[in-house]
PDB file of N, CA and C in Angstrom:
ATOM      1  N   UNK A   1       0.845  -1.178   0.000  1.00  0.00           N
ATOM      2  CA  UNK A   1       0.000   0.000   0.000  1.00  0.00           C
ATOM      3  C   UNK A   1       0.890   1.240   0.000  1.00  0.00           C
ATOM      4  N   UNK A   2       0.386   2.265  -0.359  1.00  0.00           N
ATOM      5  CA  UNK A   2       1.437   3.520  -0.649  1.00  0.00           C
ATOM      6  C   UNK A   2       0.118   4.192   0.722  1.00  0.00           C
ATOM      7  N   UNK A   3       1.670   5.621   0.637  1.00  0.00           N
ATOM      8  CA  UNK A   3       1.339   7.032   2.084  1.00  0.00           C
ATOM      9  C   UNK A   3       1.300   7.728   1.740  1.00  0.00           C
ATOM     10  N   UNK A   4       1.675   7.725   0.332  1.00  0.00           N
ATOM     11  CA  UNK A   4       1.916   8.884  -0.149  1.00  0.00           C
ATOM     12  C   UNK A   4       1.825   9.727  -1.954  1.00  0.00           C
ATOM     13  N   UNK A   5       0.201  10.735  -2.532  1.00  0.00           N
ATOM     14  CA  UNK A   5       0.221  10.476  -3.445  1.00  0.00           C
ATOM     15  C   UNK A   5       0.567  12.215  -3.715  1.00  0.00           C
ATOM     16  N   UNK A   6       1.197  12.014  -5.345  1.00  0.00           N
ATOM     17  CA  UNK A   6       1.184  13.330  -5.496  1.00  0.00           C
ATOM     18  C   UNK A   6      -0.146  13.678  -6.791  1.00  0.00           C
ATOM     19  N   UNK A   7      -0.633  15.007  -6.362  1.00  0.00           N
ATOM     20  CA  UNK A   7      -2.140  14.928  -6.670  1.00  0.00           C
ATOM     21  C   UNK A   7      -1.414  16.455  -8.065  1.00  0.00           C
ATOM     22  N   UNK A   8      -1.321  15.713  -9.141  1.00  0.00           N
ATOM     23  CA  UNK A   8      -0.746  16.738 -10.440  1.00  0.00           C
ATOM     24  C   UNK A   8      -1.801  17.501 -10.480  1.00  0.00           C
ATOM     25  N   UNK A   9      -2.531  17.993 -10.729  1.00  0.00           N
ATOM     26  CA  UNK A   9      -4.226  18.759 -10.942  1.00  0.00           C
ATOM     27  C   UNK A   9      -4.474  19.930  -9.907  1.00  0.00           C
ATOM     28  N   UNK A  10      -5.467  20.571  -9.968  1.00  0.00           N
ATOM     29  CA  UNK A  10      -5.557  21.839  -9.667  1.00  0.00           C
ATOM     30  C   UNK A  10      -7.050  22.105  -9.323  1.00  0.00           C
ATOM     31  N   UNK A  11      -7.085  23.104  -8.850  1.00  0.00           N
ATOM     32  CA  UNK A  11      -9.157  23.538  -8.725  1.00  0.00           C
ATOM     33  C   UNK A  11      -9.885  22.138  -8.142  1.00  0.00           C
ATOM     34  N   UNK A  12     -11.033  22.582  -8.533  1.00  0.00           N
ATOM     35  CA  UNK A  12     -11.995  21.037  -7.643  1.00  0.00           C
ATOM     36  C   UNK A  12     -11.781  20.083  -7.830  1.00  0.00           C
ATOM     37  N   UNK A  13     -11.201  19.319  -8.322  1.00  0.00           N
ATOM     38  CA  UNK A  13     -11.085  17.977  -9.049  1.00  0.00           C
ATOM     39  C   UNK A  13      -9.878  17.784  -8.160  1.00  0.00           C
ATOM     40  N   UNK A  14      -8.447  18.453  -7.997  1.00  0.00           N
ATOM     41  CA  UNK A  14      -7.683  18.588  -6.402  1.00  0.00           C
ATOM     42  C   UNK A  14      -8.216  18.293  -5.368  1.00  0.00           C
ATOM     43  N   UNK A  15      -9.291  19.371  -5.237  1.00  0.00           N
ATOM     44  CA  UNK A  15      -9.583  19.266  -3.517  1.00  0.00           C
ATOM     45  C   UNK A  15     -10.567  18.255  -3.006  1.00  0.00           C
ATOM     46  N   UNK A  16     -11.406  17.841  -4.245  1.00  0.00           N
ATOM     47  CA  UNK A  16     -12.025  16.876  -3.787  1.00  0.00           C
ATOM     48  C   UNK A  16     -11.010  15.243  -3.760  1.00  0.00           C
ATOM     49  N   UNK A  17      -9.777  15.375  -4.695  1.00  0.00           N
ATOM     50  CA  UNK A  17      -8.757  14.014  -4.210  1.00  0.00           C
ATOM     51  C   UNK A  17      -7.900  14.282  -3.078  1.00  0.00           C
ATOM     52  N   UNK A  18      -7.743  15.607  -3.218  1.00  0.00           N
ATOM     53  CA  UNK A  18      -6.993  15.943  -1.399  1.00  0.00           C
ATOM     54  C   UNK A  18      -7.881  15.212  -0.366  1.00  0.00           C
ATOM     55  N   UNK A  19      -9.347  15.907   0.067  1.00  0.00           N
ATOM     56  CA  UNK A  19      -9.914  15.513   0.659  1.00  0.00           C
ATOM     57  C   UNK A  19     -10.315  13.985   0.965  1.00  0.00           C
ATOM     58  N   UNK A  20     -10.156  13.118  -0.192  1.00  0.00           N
ATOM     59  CA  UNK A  20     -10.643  11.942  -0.245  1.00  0.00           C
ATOM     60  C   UNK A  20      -9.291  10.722   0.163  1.00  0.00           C
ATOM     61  N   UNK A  21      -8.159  11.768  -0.342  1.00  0.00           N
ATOM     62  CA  UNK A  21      -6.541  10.858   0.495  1.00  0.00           C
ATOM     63  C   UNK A  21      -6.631  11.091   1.920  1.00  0.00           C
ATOM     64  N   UNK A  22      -6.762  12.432   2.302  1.00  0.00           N
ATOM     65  CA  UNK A  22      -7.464  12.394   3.831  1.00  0.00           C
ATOM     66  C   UNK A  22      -8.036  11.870   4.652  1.00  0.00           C
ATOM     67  N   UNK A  23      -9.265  11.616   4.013  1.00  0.00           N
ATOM     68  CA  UNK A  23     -10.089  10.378   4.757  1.00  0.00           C
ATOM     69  C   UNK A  23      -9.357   8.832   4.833  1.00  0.00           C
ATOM     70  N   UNK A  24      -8.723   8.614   3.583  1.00  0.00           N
ATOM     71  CA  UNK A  24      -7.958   7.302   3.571  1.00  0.00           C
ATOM     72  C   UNK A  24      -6.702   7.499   4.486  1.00  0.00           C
ATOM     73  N   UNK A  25      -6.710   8.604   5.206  1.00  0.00           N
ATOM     74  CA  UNK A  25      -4.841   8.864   5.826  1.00  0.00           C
ATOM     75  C   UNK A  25      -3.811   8.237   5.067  1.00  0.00           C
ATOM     76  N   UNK A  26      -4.318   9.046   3.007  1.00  0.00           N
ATOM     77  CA  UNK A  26      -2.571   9.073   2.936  1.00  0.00           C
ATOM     78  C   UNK A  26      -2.271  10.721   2.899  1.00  0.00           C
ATOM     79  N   UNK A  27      -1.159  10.405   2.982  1.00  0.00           N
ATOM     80  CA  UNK A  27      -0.260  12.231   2.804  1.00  0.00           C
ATOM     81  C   UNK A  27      -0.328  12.064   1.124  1.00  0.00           C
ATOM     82  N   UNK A  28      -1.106  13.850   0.781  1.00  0.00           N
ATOM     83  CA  UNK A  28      -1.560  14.565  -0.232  1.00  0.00           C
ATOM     84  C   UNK A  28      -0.150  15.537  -0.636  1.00  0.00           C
ATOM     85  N   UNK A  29       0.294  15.518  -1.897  1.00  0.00           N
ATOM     86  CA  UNK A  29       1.410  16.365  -2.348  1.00  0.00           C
ATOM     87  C   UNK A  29       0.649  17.162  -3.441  1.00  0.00           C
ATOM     88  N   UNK A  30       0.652  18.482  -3.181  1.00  0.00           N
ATOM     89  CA  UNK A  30      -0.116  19.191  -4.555  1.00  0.00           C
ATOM     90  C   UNK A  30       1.173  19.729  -5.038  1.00  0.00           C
ATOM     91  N   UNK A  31       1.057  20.071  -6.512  1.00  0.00           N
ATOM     92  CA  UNK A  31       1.457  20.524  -7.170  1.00  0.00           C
ATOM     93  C   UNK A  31       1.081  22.352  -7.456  1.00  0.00           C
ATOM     94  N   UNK A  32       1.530  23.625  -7.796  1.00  0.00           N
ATOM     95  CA  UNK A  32       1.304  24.296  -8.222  1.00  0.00           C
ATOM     96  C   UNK A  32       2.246  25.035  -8.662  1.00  0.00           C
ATOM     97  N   UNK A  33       1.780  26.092  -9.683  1.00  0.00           N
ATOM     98  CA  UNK A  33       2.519  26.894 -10.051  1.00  0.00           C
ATOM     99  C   UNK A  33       2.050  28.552  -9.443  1.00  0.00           C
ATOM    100  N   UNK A  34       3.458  29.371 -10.078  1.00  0.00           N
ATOM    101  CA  UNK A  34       3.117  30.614  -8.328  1.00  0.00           C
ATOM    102  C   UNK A  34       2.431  30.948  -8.418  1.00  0.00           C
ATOM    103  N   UNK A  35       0.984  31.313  -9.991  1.00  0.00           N
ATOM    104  CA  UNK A  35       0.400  31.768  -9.690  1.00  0.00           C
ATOM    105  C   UNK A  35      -0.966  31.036  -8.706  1.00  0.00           C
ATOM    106  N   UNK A  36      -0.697  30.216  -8.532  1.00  0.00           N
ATOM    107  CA  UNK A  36      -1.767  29.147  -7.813  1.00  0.00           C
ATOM    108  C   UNK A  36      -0.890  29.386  -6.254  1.00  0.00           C
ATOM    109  N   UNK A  37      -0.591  29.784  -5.842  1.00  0.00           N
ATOM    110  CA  UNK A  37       0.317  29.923  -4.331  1.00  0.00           C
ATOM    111  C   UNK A  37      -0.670  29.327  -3.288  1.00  0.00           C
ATOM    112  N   UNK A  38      -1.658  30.498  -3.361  1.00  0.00           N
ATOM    113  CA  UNK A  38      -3.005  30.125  -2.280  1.00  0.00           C
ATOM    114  C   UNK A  38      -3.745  29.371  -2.607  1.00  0.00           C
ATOM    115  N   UNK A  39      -3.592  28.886  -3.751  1.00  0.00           N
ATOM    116  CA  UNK A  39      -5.121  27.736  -4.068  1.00  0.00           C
ATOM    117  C   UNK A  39      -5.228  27.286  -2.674  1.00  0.00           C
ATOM    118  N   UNK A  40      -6.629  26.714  -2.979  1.00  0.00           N
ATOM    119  CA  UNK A  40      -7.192  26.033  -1.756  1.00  0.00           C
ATOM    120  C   UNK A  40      -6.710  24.788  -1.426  1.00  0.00           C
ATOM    121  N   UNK A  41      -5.942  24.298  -3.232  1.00  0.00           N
ATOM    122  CA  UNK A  41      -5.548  22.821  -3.371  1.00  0.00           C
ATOM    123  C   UNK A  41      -4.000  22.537  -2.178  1.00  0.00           C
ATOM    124  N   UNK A  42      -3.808  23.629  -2.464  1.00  0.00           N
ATOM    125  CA  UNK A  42      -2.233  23.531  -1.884  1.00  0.00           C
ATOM    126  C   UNK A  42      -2.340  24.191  -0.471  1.00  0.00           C
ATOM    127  N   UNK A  43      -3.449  24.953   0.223  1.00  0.00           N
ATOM    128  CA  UNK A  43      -3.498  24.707   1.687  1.00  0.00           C
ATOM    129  C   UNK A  43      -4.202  23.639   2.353  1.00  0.00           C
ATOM    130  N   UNK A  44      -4.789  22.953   1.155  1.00  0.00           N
ATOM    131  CA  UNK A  44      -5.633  21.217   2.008  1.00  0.00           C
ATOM    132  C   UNK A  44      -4.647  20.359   2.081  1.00  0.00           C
ATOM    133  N   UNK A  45      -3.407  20.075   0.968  1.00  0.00           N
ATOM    134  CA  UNK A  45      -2.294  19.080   1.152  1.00  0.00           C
ATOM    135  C   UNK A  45      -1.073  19.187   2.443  1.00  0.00           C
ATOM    136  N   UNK A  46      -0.876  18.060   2.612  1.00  0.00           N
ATOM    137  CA  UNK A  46      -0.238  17.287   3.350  1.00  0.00           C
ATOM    138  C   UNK A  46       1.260  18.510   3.114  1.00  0.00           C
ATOM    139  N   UNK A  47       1.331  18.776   1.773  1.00  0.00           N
ATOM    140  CA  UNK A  47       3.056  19.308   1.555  1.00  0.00           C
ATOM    141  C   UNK A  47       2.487  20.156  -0.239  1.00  0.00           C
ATOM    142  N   UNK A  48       3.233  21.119  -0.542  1.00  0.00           N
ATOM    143  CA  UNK A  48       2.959  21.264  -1.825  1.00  0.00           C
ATOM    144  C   UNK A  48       4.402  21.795  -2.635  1.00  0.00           C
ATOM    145  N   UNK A  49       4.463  21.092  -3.603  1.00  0.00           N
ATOM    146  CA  UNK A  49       5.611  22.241  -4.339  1.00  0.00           C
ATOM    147  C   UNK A  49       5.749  22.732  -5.704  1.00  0.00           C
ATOM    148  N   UNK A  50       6.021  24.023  -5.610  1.00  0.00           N
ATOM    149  CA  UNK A  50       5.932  24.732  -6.632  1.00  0.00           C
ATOM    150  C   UNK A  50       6.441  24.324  -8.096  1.00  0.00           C
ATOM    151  N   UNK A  51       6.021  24.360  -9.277  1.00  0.00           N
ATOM    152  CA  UNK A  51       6.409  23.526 -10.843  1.00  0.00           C
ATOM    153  C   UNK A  51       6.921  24.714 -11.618  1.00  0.00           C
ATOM    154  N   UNK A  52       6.271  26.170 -11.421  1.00  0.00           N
ATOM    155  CA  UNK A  52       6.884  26.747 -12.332  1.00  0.00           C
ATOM    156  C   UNK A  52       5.936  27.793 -12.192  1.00  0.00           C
ATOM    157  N   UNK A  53       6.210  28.482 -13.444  1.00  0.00           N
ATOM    158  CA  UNK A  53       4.841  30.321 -13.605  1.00  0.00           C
ATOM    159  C   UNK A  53       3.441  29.656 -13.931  1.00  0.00           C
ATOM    160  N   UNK A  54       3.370  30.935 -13.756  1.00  0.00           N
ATOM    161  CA  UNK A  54       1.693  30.680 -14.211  1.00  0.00           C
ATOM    162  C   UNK A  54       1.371  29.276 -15.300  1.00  0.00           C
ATOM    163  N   UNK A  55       1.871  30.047 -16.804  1.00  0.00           N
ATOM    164  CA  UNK A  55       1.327  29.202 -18.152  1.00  0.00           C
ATOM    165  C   UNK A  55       1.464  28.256 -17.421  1.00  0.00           C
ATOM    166  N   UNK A  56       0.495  27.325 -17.627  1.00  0.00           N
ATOM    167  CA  UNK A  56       0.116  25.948 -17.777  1.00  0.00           C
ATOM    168  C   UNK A  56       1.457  25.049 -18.503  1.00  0.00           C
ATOM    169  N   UNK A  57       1.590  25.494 -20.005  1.00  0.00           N
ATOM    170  CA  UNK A  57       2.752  24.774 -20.421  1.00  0.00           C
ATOM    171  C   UNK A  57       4.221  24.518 -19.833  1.00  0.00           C
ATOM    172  N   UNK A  58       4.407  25.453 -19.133  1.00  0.00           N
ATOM    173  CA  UNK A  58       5.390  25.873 -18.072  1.00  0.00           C
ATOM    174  C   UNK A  58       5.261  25.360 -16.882  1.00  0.00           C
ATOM    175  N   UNK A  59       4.265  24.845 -16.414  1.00  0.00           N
ATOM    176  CA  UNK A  59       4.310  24.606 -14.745  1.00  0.00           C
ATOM    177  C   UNK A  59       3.898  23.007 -15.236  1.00  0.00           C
ATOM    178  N   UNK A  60       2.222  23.108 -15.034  1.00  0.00           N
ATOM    179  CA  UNK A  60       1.582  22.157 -15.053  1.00  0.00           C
ATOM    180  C   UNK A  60       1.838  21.023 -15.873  1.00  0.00           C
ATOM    181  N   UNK A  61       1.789  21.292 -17.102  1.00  0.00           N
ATOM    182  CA  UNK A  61       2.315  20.272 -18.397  1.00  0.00           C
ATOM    183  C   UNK A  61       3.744  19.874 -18.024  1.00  0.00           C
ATOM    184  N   UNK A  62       4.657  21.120 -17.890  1.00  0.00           N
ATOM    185  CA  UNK A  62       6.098  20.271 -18.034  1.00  0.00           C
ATOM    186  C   UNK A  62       6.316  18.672 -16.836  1.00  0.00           C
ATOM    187  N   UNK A  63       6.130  17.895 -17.698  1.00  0.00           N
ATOM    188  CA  UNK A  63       6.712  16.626 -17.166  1.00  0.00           C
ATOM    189  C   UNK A  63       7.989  16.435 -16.144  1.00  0.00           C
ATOM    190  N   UNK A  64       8.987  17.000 -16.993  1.00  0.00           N
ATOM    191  CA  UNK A  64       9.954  17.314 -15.640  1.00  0.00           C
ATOM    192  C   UNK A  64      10.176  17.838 -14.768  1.00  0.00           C
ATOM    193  N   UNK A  65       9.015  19.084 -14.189  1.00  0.00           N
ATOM    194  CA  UNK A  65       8.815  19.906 -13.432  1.00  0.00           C
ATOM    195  C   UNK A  65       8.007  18.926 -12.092  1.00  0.00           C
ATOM    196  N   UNK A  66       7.017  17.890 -12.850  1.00  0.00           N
ATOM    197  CA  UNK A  66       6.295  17.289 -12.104  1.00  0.00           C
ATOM    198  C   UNK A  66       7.042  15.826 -11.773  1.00  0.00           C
ATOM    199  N   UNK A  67       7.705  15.625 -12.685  1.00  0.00           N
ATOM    200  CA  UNK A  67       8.186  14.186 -12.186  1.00  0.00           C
ATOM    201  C   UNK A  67       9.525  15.079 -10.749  1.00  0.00           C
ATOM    202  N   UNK A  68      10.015  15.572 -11.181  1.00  0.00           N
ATOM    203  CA  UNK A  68      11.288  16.118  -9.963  1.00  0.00           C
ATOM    204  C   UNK A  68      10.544  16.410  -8.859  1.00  0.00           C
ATOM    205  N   UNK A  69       9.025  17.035  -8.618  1.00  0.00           N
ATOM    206  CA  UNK A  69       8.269  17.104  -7.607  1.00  0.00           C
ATOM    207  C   UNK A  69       8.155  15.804  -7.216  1.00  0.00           C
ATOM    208  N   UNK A  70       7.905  15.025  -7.697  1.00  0.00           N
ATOM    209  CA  UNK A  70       7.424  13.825  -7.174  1.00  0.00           C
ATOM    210  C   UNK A  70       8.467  12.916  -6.788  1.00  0.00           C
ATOM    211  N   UNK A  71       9.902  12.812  -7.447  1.00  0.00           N
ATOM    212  CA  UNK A  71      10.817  12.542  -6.673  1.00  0.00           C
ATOM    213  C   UNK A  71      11.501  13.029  -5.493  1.00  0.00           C
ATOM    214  N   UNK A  72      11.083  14.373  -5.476  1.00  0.00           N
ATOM    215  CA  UNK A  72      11.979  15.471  -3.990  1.00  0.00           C
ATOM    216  C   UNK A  72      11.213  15.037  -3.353  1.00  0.00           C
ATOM    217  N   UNK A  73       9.679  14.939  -3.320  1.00  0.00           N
ATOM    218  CA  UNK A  73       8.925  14.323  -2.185  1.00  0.00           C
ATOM    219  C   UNK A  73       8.503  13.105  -1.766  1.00  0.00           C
ATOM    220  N   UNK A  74       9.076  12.102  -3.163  1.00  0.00           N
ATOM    221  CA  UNK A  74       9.333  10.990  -2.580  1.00  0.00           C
ATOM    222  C   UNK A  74       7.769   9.896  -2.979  1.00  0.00           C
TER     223      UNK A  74
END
């Protein structure tokens, strides 16, 4: 069984899998980029770390932005 997921996604579709690793007690890793700082997604997780700027293509999409998140946190 895993403790630990990292949740790539953003807005409701986040907070409702934040919320739902919660209930299961695993630790939630969000992803965002700065302009997402405060999302709601990334004050419900367990840990969050930053991918990049705003654009989408830049943060969210880049693969290596998200796979290196997901290795620093394991």
């Amino acid at each position: 069984m895993f403790t630990r997921v990292l949740v790539a996604n953003r807005g409701e579709i986040a907070v409702r899998i934040i919320r739902a690793l919660r209930e299961a007690r695993i630790e939630a890793v969000a992803v965002y980029s700065t302009a997402d700082a405060g999302a709601l997604h990334t004050r419900l997780a367990d840990r969050a770390v930053c991918v990049g700027p705003p654009a989408a293509a830049a943060s969210y999409l880049n693969m290596a932005s998200v796979i290196a998140a997901a290795e620093t946190t394991g």
